[in-house]
N, C-alpha and C. Protein backbone atom coordinates (compact mmCIF):
# COMPACT_ATOMS: atom_id res chain seq x y z
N UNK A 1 7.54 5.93 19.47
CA UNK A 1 6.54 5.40 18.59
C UNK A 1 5.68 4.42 19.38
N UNK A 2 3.96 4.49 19.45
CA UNK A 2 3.52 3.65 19.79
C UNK A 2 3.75 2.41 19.27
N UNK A 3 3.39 1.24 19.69
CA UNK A 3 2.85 -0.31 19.92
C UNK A 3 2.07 -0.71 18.59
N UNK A 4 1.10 0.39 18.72
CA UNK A 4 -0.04 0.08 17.50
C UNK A 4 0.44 0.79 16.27
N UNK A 5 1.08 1.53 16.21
CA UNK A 5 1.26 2.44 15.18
C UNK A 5 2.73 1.64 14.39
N UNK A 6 3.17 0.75 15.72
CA UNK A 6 4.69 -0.12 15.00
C UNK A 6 3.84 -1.42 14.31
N UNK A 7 2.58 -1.65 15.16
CA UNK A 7 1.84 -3.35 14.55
C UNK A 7 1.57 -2.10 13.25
N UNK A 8 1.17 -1.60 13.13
CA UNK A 8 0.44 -0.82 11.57
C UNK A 8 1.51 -0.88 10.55
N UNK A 9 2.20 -0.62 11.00
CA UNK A 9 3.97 -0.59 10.23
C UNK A 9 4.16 -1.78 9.35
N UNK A 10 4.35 -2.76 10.14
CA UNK A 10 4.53 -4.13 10.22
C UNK A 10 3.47 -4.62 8.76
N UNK A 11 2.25 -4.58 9.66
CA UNK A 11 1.23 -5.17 8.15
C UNK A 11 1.36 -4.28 7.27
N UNK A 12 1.43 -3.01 6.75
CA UNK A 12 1.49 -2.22 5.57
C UNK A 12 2.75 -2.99 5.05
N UNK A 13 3.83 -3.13 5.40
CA UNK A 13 5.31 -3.62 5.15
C UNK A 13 4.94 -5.11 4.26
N UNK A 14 4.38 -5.93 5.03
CA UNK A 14 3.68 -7.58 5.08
C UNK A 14 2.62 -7.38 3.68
N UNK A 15 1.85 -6.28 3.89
CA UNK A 15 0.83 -6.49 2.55
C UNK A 15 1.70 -5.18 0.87
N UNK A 16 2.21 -4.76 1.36
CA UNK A 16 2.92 -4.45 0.12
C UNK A 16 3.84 -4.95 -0.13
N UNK A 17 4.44 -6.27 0.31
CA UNK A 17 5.51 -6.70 -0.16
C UNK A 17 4.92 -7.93 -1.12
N UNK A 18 3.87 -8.29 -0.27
CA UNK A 18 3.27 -9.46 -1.33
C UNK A 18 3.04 -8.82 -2.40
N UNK A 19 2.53 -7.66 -2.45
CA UNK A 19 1.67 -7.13 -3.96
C UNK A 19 2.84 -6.47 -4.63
N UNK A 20 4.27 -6.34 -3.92
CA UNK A 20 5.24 -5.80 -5.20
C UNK A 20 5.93 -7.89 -5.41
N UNK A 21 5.90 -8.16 -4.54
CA UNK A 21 6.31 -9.79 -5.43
C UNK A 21 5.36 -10.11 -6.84
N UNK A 22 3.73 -10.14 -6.26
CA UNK A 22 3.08 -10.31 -7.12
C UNK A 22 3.24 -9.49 -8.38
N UNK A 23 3.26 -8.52 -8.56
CA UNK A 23 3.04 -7.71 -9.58
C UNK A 23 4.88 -7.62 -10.23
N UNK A 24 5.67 -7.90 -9.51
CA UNK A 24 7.31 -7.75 -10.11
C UNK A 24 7.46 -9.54 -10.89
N UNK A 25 6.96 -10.20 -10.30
CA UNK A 25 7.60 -11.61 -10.61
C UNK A 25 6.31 -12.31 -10.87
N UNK A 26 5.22 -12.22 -10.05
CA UNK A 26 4.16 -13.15 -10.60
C UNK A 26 2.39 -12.07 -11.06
N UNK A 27 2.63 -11.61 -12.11
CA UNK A 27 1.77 -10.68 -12.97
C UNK A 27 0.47 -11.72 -13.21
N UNK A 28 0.99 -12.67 -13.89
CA UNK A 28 -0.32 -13.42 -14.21
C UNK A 28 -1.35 -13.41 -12.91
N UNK A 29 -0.66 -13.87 -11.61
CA UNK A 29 -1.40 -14.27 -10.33
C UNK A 29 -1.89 -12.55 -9.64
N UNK A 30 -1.21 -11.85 -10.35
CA UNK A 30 -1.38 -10.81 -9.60
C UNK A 30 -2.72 -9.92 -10.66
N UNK A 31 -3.33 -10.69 -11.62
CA UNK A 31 -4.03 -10.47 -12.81
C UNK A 31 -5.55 -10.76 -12.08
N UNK A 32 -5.50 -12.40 -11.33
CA UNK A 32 -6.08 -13.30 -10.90
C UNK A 32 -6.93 -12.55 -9.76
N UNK A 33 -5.64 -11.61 -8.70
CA UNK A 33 -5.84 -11.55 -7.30
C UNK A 33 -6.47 -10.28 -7.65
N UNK A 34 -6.25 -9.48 -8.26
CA UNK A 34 -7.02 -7.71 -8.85
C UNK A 34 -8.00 -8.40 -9.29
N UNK A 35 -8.55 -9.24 -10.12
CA UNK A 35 -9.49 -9.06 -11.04
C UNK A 35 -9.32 -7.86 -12.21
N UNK A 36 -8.05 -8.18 -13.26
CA UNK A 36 -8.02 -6.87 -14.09
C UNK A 36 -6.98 -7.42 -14.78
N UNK A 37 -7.25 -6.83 -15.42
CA UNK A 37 -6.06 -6.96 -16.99
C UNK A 37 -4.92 -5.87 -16.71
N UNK A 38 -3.87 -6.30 -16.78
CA UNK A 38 -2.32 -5.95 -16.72
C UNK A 38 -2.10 -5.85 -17.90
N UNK A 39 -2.17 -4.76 -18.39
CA UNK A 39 -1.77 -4.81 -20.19
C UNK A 39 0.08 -4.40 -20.59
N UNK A 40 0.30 -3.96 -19.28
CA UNK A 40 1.87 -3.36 -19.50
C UNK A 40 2.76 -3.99 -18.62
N UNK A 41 3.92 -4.74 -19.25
CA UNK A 41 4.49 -5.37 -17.98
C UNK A 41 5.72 -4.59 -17.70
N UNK A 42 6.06 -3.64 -18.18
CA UNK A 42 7.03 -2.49 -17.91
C UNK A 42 6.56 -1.78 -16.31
N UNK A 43 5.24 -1.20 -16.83
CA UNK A 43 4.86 -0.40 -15.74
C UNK A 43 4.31 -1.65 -14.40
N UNK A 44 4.04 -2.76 -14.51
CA UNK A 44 3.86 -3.83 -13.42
C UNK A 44 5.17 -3.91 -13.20
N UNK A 45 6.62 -4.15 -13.92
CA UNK A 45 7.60 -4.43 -13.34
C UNK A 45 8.15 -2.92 -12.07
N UNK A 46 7.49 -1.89 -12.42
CA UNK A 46 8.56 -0.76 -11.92
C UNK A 46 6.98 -0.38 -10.46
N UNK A 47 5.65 -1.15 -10.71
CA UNK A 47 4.89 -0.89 -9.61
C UNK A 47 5.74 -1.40 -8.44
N UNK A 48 5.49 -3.04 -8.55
CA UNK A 48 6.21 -3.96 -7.81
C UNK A 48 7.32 -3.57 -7.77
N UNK A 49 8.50 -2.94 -8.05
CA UNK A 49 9.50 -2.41 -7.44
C UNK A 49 9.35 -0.99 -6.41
N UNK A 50 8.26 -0.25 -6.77
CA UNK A 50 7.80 0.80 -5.56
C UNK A 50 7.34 -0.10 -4.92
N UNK A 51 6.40 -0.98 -4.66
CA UNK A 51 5.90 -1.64 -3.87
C UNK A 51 6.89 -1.99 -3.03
N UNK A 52 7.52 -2.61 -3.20
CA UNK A 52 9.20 -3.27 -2.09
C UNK A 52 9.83 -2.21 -1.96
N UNK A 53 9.77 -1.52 -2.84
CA UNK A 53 10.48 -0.08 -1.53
C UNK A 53 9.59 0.44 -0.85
N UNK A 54 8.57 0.79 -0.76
CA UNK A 54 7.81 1.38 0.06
C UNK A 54 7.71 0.56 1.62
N UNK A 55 7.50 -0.78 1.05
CA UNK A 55 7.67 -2.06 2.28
C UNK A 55 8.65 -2.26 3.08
N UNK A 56 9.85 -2.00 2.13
CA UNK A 56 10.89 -1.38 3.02
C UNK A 56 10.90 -0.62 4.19
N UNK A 57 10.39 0.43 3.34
CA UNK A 57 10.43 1.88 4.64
C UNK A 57 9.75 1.75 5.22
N UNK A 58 8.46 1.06 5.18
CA UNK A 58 7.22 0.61 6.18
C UNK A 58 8.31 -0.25 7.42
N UNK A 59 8.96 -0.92 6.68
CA UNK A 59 9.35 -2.28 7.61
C UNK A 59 10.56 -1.31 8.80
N UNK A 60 11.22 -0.58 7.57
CA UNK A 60 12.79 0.55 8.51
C UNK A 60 11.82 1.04 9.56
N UNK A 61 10.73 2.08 9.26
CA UNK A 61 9.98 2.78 10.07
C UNK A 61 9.53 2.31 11.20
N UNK A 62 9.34 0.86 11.18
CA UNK A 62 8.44 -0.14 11.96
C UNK A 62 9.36 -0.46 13.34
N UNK A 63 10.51 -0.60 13.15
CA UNK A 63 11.93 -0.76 13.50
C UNK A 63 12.62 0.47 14.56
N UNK A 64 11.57 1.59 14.18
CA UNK A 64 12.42 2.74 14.54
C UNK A 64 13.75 3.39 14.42
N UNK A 65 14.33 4.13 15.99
CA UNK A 65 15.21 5.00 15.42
C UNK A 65 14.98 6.46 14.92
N UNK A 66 16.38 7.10 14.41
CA UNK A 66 15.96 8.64 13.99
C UNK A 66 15.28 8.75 12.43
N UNK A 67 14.40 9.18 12.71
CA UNK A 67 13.74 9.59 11.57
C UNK A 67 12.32 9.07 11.42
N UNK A 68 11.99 8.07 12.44
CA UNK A 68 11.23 7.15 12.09
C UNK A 68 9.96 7.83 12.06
N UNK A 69 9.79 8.68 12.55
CA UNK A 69 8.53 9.59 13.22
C UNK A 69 7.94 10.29 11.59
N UNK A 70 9.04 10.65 11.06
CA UNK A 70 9.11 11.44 9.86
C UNK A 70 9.19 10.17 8.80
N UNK A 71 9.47 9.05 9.00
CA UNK A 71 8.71 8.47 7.95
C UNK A 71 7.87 7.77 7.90
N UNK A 72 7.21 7.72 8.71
CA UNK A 72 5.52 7.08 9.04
C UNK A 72 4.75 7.97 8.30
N UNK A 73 5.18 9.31 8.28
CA UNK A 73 3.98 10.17 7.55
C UNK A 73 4.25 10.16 5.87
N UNK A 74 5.73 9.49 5.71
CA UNK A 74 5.79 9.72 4.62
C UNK A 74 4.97 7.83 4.07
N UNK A 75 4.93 7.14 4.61
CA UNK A 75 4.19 6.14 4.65
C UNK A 75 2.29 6.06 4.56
N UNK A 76 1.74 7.09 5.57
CA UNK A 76 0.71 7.53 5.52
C UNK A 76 0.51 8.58 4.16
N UNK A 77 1.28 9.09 3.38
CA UNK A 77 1.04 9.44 2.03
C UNK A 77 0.95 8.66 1.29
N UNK A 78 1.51 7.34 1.38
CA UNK A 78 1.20 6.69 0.81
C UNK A 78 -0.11 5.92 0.39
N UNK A 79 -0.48 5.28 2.17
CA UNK A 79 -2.12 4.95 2.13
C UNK A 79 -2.55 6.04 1.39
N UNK A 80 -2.63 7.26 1.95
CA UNK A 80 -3.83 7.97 1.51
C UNK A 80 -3.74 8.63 -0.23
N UNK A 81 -2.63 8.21 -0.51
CA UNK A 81 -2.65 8.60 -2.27
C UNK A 81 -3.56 7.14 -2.91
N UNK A 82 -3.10 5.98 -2.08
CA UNK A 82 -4.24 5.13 -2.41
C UNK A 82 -5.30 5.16 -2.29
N UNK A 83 -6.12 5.51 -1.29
CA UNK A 83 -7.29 5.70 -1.03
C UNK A 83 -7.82 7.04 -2.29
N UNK A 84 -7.14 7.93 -2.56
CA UNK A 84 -7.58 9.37 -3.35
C UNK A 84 -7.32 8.50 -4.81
N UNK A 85 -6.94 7.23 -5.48
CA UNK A 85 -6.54 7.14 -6.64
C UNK A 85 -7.82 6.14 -6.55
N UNK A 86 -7.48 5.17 -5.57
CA UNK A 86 -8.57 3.99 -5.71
C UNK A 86 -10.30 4.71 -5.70
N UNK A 87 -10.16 5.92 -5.02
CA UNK A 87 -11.61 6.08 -5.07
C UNK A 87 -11.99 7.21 -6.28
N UNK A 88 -11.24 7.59 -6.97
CA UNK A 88 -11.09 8.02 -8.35
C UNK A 88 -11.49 7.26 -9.41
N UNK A 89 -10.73 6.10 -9.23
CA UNK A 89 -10.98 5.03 -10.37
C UNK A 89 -12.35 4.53 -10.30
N UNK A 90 -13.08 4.57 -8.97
CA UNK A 90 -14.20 4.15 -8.61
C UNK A 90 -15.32 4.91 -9.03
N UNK A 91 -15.09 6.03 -8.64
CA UNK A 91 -16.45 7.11 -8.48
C UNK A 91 -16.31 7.14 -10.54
N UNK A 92 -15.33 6.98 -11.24
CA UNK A 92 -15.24 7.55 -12.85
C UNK A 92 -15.59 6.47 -13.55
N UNK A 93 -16.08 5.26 -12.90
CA UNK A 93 -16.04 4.23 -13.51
C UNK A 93 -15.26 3.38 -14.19
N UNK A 94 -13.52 3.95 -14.17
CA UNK A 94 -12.21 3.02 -14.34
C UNK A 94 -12.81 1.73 -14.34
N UNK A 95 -12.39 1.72 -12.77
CA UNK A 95 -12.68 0.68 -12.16
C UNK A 95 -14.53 0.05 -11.48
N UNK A 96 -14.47 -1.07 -11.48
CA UNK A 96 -15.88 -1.48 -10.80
C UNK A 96 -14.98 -1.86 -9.48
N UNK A 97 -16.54 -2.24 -8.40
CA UNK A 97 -16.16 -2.63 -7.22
C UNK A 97 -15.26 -3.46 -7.14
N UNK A 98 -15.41 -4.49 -7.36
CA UNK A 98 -14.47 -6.03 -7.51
C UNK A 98 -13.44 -5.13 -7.60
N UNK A 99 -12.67 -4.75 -8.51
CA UNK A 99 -11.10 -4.16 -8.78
C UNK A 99 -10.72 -2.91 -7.29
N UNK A 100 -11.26 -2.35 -7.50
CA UNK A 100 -11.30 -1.00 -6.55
C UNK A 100 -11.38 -0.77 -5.18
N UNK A 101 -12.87 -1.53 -4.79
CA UNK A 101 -13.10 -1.88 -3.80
C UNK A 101 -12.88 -2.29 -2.45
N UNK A 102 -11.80 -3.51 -2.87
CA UNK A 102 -10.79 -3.85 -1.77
C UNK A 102 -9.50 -3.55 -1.55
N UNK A 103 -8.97 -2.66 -2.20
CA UNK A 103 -7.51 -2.15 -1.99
C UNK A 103 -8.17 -1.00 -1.63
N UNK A 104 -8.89 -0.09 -1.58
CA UNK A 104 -9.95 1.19 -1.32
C UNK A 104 -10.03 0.86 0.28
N UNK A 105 -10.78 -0.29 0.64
CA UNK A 105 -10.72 -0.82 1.87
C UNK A 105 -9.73 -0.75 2.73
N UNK A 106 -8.69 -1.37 2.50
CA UNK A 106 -7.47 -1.41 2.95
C UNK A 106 -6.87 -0.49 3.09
N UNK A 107 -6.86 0.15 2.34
CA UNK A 107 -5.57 1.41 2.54
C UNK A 107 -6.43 2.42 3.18
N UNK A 108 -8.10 2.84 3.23
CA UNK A 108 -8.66 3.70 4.25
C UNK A 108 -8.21 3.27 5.08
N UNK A 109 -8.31 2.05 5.53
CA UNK A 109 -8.13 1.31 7.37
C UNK A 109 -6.29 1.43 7.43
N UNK A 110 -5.97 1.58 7.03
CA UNK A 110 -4.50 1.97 6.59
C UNK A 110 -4.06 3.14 7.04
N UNK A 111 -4.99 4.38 6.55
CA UNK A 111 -4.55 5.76 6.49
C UNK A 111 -5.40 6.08 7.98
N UNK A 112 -6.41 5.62 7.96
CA UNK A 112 -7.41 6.04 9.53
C UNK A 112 -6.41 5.69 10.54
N UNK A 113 -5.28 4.36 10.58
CA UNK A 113 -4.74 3.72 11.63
C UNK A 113 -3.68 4.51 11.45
N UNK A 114 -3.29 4.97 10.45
CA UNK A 114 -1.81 5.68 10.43
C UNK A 114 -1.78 6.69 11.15
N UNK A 115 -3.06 7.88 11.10
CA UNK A 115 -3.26 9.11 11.34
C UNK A 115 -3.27 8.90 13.46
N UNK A 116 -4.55 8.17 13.62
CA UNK A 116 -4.54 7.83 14.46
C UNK A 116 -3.16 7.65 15.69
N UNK A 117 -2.93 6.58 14.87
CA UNK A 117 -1.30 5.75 16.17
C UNK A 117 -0.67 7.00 16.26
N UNK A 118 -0.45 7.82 15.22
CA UNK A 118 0.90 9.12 15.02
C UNK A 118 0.45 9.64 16.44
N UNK A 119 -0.43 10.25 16.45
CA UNK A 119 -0.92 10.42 17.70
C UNK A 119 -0.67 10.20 19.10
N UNK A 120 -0.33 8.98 19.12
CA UNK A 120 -0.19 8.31 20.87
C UNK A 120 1.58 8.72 21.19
């Protein structure tokens, strides 16, 4: 596993763990940091629990070992189901920029770096 593709690991791990804390334990702040109304705290409690698992496997993957190769891509499904949902919500008018926008951001530069590093 490359260098860059383990730093990519690392921050995907680092930024979904904040957003499954936020959204598992602190909803209100995580209301604040979206710009959006959380109307269900069932489905915020069980996001933020994918969220920390996913961070997990970002973090296992990051770490290496057997398998690791094979779950980077399952990691890069991840970005890129974000990027295909966030820019859904966008283009249908769900969502406005403010909400959409910057997790849209992120997880492209996410999925471009994922695809990429696999590579080296």
């Amino acid at each position: 596993m490359s260098k860059r593709l383990q730093i990519t690991l690392y921050v995907i791990a680092a930024y979904l763990t904040v957003f499954g804390i936020l959204f598992l334990f602190l909803p209100s702040v995580a209301e604040k940091v979206l710009n959006n109304k959380l109307p269900d705290a069932a489905l915020n409690m069980l996001y933020g629990q994918l969220s920390l698992t996913f961070a997990y496997t970002a973090f296992l993957t990051a770490r290496g070992g057997d398998g690791a190769g094979k779950l980077s891509r399952v990691i890069l499904a991840l970005t890129t189901g974000h990027v295909v949902v966030f820019s859904y919500q966008l283009l249908t008018g769900m969502l406005n920029f403010s909400q959409a926008g910057p997790p849209l951001i992120v997880n492209a530069i996410f999925t471009v770096a994922l695809f990429l590093f696999q590579k080296d």
